[in-house]
C-alpha atoms as a PDB file:
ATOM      1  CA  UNK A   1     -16.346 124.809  75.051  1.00  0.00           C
ATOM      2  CA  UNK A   2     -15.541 121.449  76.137  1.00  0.00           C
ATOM      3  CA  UNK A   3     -12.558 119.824  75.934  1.00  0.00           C
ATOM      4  CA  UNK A   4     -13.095 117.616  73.183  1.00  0.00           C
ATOM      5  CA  UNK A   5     -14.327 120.817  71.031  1.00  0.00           C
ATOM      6  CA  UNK A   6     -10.842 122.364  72.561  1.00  0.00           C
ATOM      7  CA  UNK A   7      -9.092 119.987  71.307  1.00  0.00           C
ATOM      8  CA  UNK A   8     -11.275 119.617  67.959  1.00  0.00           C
ATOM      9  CA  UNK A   9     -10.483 123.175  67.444  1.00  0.00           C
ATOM     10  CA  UNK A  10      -6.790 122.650  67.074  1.00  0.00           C
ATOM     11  CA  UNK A  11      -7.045 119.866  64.606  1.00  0.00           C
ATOM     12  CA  UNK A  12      -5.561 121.652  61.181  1.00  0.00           C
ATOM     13  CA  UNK A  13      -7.681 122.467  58.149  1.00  0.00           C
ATOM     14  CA  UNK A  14     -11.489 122.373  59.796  1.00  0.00           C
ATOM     15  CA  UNK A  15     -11.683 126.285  60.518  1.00  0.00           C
ATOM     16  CA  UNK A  16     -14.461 127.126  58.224  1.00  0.00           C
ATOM     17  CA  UNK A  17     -16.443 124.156  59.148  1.00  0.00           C
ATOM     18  CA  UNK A  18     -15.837 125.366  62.426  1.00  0.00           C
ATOM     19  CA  UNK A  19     -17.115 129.370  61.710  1.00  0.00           C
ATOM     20  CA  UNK A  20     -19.724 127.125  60.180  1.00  0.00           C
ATOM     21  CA  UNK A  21     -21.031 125.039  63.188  1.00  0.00           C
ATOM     22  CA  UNK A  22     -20.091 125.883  66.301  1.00  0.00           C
ATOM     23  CA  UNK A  23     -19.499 130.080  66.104  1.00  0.00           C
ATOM     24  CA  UNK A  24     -22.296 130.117  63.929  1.00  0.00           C
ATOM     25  CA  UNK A  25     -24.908 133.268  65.319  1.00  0.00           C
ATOM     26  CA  UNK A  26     -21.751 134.739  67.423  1.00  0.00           C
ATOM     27  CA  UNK A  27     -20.427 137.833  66.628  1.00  0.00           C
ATOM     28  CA  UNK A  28     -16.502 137.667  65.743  1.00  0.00           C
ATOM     29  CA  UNK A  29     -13.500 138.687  67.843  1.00  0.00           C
ATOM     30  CA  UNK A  30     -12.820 141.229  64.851  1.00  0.00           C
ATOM     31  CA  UNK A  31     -16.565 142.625  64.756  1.00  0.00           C
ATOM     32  CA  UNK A  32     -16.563 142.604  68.600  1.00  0.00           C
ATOM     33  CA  UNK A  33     -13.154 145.019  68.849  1.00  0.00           C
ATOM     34  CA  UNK A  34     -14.460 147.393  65.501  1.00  0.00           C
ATOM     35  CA  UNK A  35     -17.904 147.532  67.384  1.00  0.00           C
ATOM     36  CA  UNK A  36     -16.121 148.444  71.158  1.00  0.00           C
ATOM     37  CA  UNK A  37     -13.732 150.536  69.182  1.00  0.00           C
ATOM     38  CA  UNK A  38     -16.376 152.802  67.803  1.00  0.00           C
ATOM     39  CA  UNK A  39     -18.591 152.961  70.862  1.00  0.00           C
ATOM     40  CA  UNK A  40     -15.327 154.220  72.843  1.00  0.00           C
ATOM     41  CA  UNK A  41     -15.064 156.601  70.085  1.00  0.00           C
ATOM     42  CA  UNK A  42     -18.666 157.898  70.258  1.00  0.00           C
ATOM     43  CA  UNK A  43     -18.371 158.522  73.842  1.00  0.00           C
ATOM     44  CA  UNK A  44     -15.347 160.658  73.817  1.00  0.00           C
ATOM     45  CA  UNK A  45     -16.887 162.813  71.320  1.00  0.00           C
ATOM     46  CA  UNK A  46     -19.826 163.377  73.024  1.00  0.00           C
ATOM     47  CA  UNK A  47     -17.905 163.872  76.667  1.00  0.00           C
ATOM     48  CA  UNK A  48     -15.689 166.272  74.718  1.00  0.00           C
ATOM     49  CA  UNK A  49     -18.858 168.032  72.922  1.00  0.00           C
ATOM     50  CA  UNK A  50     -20.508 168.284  76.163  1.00  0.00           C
ATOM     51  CA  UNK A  51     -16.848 169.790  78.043  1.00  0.00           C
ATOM     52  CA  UNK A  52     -16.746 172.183  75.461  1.00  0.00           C
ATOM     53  CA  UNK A  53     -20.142 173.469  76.108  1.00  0.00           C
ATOM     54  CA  UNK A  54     -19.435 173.686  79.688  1.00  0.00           C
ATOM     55  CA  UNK A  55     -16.367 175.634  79.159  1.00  0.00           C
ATOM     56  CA  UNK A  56     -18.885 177.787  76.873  1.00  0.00           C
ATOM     57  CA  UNK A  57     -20.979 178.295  79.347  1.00  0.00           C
ATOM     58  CA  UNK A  58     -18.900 179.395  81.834  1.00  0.00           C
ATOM     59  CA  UNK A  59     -16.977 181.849  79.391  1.00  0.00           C
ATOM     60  CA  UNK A  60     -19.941 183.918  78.416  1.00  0.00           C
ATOM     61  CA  UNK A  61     -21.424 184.298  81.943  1.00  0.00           C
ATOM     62  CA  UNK A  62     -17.827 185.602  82.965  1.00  0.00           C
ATOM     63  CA  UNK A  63     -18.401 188.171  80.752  1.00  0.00           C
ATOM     64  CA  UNK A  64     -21.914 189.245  82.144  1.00  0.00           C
ATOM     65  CA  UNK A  65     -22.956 189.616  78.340  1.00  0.00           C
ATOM     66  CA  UNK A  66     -24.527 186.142  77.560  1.00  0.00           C
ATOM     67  CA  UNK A  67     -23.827 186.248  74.216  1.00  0.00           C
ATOM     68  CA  UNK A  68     -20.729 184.958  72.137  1.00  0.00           C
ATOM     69  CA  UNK A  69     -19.406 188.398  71.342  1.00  0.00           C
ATOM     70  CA  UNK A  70     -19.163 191.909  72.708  1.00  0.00           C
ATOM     71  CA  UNK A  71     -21.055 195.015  71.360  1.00  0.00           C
ATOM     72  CA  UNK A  72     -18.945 197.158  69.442  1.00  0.00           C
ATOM     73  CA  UNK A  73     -18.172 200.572  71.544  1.00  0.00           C
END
């Protein structure tokens, strides 16, 4: 952005013709923080799906059984 488009930009009253022309094909400072916020999101479920399996993991071959519960006696 130039300076004459800066100082376009702050001229009152032109914002759609703005979104229109210059932003058109660019994805929005909203769309851009709901996509980010979602992709953070995605990845902390799957780090905490994949911790959890760990954890799993480790529980059942502490108890020499590999399986989720113990035999009756």
């Amino acid at each position: 952005m130039g300076i004459r488009d800066f100082a376009r930009s702050l001229k009152p009253g032109n914002d759609a013709e703005l979104a229109r022309t210059q932003y058109a094909g660019r994805e929005s400072a909203t769309d851009r923080a709901n996509r980010k916020d979602r992709e953070r999101r995605s990845s902390r479920a799957t780090r905490a799906a994949r911790r959890g399996q760990a954890w799993d993991a480790k529980d059942r071959k502490q108890d020499g059984q590999g399986e989720f519960y113990k035999p009756a006696r």
